[in-house]
C-alpha atoms as a PDB file:
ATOM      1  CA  UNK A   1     154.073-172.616  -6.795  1.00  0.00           C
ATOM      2  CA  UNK A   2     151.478-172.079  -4.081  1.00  0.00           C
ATOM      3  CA  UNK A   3     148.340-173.871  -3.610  1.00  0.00           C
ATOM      4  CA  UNK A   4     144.893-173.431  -2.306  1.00  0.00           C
ATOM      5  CA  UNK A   5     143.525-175.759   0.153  1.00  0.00           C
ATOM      6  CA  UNK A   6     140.327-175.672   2.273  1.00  0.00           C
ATOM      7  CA  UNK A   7     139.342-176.574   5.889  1.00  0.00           C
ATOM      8  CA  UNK A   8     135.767-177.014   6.596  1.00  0.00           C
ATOM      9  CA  UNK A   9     134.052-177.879   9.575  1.00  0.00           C
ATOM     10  CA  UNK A  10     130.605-178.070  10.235  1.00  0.00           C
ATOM     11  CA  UNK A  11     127.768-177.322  13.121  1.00  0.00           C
ATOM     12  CA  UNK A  12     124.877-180.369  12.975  1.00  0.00           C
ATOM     13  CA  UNK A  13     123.342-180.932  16.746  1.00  0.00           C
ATOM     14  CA  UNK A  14     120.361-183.992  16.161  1.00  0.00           C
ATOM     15  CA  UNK A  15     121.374-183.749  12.602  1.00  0.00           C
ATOM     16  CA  UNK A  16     120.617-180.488  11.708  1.00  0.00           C
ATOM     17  CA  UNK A  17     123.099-177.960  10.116  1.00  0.00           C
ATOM     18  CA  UNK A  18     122.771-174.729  12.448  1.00  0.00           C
ATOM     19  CA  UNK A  19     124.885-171.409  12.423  1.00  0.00           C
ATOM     20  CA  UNK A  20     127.141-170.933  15.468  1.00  0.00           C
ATOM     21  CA  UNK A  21     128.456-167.494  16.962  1.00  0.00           C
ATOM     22  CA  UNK A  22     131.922-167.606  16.049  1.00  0.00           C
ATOM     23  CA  UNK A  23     134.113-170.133  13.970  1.00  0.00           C
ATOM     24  CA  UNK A  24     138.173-169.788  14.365  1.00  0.00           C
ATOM     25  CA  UNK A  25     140.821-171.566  12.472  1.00  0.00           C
ATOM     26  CA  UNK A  26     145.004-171.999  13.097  1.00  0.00           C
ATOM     27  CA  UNK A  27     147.240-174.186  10.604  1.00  0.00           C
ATOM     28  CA  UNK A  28     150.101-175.935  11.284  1.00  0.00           C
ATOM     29  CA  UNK A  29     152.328-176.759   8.184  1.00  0.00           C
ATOM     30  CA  UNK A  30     153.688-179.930  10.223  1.00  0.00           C
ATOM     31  CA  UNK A  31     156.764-180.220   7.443  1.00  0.00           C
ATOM     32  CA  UNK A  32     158.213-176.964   8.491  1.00  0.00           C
ATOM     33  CA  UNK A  33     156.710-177.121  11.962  1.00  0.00           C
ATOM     34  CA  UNK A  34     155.606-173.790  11.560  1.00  0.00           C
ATOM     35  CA  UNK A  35     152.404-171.821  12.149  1.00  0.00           C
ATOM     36  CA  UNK A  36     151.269-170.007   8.608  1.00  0.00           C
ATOM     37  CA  UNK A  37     147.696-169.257  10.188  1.00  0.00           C
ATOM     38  CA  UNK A  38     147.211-167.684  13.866  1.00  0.00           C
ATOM     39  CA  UNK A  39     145.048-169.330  16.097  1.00  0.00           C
ATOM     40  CA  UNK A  40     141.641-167.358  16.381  1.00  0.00           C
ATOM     41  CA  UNK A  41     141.445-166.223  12.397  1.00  0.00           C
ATOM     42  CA  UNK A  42     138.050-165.865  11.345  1.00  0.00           C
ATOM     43  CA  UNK A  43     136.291-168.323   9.164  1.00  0.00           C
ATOM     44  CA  UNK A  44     134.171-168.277   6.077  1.00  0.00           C
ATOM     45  CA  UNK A  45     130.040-169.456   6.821  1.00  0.00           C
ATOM     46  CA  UNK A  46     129.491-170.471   2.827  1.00  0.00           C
ATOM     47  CA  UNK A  47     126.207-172.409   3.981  1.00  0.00           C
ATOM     48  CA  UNK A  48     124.143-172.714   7.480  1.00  0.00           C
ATOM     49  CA  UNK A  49     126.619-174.617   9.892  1.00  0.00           C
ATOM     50  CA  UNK A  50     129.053-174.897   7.555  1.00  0.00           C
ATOM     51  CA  UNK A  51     132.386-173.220   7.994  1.00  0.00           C
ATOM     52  CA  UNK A  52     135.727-172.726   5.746  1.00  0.00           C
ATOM     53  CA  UNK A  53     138.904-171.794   5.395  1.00  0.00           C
ATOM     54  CA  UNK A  54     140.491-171.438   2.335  1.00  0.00           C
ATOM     55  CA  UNK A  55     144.733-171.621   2.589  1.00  0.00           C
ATOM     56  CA  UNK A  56     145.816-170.261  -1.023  1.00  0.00           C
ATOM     57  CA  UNK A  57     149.586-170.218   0.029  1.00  0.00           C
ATOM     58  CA  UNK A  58     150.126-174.370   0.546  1.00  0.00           C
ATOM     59  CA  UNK A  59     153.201-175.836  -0.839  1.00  0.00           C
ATOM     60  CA  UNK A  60     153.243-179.116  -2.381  1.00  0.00           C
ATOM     61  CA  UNK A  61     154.914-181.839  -0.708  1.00  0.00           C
ATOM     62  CA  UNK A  62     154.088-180.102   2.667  1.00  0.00           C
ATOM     63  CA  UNK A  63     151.094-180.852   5.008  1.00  0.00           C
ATOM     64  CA  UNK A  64     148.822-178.999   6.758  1.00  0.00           C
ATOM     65  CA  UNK A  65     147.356-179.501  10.059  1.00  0.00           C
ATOM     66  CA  UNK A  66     144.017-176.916  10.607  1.00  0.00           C
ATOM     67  CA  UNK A  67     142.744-176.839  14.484  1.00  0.00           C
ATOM     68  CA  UNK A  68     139.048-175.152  13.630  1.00  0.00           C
ATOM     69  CA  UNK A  69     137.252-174.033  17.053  1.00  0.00           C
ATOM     70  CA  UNK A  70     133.157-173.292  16.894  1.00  0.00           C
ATOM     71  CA  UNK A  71     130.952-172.113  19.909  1.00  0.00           C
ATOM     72  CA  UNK A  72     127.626-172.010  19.356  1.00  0.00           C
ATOM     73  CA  UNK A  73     125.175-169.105  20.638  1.00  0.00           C
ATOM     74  CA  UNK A  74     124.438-171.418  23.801  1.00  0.00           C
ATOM     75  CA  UNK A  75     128.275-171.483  24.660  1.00  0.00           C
ATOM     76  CA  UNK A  76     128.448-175.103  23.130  1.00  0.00           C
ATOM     77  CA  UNK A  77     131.922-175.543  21.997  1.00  0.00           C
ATOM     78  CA  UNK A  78     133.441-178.068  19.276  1.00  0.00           C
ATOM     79  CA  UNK A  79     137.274-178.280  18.096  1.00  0.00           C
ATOM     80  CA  UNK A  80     137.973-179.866  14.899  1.00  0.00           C
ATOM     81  CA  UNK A  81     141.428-180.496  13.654  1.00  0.00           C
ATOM     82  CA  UNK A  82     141.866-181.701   9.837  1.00  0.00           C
ATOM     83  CA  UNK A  83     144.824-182.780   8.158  1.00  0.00           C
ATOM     84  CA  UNK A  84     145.705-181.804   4.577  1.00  0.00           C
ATOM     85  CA  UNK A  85     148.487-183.115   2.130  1.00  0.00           C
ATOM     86  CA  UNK A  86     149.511-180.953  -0.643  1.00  0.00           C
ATOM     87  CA  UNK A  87     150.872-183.592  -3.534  1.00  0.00           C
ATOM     88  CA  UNK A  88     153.400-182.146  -5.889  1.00  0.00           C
ATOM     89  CA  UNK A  89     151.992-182.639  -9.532  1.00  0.00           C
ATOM     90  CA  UNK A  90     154.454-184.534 -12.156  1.00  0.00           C
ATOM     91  CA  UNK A  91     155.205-183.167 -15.461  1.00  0.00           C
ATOM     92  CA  UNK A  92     153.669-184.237 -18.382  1.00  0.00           C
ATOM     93  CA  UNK A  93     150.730-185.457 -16.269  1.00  0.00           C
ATOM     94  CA  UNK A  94     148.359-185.424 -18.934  1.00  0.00           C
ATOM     95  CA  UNK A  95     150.612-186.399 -21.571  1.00  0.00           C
ATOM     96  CA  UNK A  96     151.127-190.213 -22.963  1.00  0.00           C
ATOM     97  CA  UNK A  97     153.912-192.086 -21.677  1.00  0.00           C
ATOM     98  CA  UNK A  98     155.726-193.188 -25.216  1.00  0.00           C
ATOM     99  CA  UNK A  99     159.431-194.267 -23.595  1.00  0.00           C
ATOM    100  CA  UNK A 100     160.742-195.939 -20.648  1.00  0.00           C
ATOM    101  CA  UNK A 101     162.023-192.523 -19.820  1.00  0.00           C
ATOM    102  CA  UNK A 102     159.306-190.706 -19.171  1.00  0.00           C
ATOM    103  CA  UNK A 103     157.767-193.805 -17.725  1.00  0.00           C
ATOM    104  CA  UNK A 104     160.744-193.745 -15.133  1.00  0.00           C
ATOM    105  CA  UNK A 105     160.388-190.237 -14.433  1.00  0.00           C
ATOM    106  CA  UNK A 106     156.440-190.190 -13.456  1.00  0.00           C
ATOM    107  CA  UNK A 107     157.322-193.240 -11.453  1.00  0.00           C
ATOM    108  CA  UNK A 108     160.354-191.319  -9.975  1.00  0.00           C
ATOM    109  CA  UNK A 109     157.865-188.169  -9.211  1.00  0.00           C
ATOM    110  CA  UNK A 110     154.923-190.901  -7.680  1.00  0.00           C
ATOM    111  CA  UNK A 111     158.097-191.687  -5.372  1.00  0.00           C
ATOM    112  CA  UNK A 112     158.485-188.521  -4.299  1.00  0.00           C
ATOM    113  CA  UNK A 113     155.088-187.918  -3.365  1.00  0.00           C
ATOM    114  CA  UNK A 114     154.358-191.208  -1.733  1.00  0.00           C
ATOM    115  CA  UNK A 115     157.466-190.375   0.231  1.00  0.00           C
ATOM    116  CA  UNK A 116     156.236-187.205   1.311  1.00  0.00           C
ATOM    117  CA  UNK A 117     152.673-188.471   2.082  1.00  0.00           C
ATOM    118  CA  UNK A 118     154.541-190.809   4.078  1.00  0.00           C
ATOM    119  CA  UNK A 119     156.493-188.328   6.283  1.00  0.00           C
ATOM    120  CA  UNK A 120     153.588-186.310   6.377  1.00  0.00           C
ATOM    121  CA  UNK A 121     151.252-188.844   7.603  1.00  0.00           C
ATOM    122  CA  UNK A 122     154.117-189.714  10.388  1.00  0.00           C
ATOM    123  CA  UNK A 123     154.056-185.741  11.477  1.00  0.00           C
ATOM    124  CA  UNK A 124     150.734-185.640  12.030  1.00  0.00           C
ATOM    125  CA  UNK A 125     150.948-188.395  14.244  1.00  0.00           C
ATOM    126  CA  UNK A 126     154.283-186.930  15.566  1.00  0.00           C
ATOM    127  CA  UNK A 127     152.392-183.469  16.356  1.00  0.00           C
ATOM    128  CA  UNK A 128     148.414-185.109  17.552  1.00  0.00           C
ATOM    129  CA  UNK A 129     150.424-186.903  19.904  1.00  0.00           C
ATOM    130  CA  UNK A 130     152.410-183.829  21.019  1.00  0.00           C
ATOM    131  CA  UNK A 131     149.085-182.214  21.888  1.00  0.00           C
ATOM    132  CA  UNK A 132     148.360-185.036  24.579  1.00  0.00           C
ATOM    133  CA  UNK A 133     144.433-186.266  24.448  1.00  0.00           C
ATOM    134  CA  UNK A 134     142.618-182.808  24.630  1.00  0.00           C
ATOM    135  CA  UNK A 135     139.261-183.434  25.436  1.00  0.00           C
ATOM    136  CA  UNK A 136     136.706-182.658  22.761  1.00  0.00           C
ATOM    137  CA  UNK A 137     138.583-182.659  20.084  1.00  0.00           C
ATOM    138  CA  UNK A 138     137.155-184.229  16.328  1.00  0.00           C
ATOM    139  CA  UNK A 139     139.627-185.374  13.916  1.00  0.00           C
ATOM    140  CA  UNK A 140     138.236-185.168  10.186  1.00  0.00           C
ATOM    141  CA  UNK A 141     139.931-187.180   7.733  1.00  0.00           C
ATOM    142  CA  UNK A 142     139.325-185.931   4.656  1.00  0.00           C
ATOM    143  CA  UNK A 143     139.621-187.646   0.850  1.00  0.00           C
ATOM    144  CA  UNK A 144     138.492-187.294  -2.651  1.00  0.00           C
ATOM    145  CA  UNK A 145     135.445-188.426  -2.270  1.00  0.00           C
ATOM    146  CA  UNK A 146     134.207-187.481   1.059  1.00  0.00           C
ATOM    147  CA  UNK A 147     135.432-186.636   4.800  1.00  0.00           C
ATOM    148  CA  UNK A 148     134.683-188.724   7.973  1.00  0.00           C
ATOM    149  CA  UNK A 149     134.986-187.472  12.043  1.00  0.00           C
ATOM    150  CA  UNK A 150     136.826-189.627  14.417  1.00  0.00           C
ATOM    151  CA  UNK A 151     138.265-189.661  17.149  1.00  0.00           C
ATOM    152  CA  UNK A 152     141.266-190.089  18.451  1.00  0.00           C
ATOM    153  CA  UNK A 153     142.387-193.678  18.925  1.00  0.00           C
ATOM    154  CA  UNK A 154     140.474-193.998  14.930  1.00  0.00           C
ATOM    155  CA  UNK A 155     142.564-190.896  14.090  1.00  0.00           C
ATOM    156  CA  UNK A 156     145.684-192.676  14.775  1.00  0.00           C
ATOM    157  CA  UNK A 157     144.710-196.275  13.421  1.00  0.00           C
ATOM    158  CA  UNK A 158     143.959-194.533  10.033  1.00  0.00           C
ATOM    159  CA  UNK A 159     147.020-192.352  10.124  1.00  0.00           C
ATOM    160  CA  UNK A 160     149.368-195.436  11.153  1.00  0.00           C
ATOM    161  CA  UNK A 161     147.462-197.583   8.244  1.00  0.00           C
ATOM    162  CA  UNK A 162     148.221-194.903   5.754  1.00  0.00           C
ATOM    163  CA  UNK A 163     151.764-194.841   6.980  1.00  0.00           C
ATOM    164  CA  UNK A 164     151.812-198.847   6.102  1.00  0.00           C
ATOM    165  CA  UNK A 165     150.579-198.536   2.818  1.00  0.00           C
ATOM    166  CA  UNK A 166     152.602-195.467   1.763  1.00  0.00           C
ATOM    167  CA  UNK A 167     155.803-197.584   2.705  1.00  0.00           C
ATOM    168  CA  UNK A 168     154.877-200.500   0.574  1.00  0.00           C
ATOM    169  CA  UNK A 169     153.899-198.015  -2.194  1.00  0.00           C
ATOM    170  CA  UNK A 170     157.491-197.013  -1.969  1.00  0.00           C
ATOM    171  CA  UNK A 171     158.650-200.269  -2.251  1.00  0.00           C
ATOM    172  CA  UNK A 172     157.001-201.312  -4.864  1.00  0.00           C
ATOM    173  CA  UNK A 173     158.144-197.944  -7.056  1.00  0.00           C
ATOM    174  CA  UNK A 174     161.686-198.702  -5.916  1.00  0.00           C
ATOM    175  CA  UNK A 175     161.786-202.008  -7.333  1.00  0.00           C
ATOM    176  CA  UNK A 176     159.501-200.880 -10.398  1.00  0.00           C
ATOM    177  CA  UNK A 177     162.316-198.102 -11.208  1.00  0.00           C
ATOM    178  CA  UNK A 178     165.113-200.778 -10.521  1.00  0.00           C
ATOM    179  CA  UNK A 179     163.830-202.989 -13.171  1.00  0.00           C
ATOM    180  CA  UNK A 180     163.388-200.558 -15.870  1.00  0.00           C
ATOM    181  CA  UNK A 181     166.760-198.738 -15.664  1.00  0.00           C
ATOM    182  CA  UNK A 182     169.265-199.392 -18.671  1.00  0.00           C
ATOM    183  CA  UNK A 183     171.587-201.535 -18.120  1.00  0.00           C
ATOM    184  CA  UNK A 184     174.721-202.559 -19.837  1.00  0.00           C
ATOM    185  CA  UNK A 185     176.133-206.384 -20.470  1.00  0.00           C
ATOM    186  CA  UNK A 186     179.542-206.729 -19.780  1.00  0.00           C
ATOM    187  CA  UNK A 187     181.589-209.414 -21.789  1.00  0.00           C
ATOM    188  CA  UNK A 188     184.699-210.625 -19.804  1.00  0.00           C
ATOM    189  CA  UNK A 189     187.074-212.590 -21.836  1.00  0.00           C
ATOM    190  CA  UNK A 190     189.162-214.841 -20.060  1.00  0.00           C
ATOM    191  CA  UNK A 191     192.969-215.645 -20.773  1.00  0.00           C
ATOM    192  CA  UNK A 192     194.917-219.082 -19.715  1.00  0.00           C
ATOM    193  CA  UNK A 193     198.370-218.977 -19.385  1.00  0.00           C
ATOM    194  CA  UNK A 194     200.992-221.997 -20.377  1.00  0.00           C
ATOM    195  CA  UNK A 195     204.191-223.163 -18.846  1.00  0.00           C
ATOM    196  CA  UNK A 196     206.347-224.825 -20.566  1.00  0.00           C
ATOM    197  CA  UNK A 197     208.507-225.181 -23.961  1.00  0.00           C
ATOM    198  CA  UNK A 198     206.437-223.358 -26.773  1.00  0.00           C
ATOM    199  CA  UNK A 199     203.429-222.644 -24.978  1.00  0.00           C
ATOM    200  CA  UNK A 200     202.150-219.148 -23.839  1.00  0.00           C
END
């Protein structure tokens, strides 16, 4: 099942939000390694020197790296690359968890997409450091709640923090998983043996 994601970036010299003459986007999906967007496609202008691009065919558990170029009308340019992770969503999200079961399974589905946050976050290191250090260039690193530009050396401190935390995410839902699988007890009944005139 696809889904949408967005890429914005946005034109604010001093401050102020200003319209440039042309804003181009390409995406990377850096789990396949494959370009799904050509470099050069047009962007959307939804509000003055604001600029997106709106990916409806992302796959979850994939992520997404956008490389956004703007050049203002006096020849200013800007690049912007962004980053985008696509979680899978687990079943039953918004149901109650009544067994250990289905407490085992969303835990077993968190797994899977801390995992592939994980591997994600490590590609996008993998492929920003297979660009070399272009000169320019703005990372945004974008969340729930709001999106920050960095460059960069803070690009990669974030990305190899994330990578930290996602690992000891996946710890802790291996050992959470470990302790509430079934288990069965085992009763071994020993047997001593005799030697000897009437004994067995």
């Amino acid at each position: 099942m696809s889904t949408p994601i967005t890429f914005n970036a946005n034109w604010s010299p001093n401050g102020t939000p200003t319209n440039v003459a042309t804003a181009t986007i390409g995406i990377l999906d850096t789990t396949t390694n494959s370009q799904v967007v050509a470099g050069g496609t047009a962007m959307g202008n939804p509000s003055t020197g604001n600029y997106a691009y709106v990916y409806a065919s992302a796959i979850a558990g994939h992520s997404y790296l956008g490389t956004m170029s703007l050049t203002a009308t006096n020849g200013a340019q800007g690049t912007f690359q962004q980053v985008i992770f696509v979680p899978t969503t687990g079943p039953g999200s918004n149901s109650p968890v009544t067994s250990s079961g289905q407490m085992a399974g969303l835990w077993q589905q968190q797994l899977a997409d801390v995992t592939a946050a994980k591997t994600a976050a490590i590609s996008a290191i993998t492929t920003v450091l297979s660009l070399g250090n272009p000169g320019g260039v703005t990372y945004i690193i974008s969340g729930t709640c709001a999106s920050e530009s960095v460059d960069l050396a803070g690009f990669m401190s974030i990305m190899q923090q994330q990578v930290k935390t996602f690992a000891e995410l996946e710890l802790m839902l291996v050992e959470a998983l470990q302790d509430i699988q079934p288990f069965d007890i085992i009763q071994r009944v020993g047997c001593s043996w005799g030697y000897g005139f009437g004994r067995w």
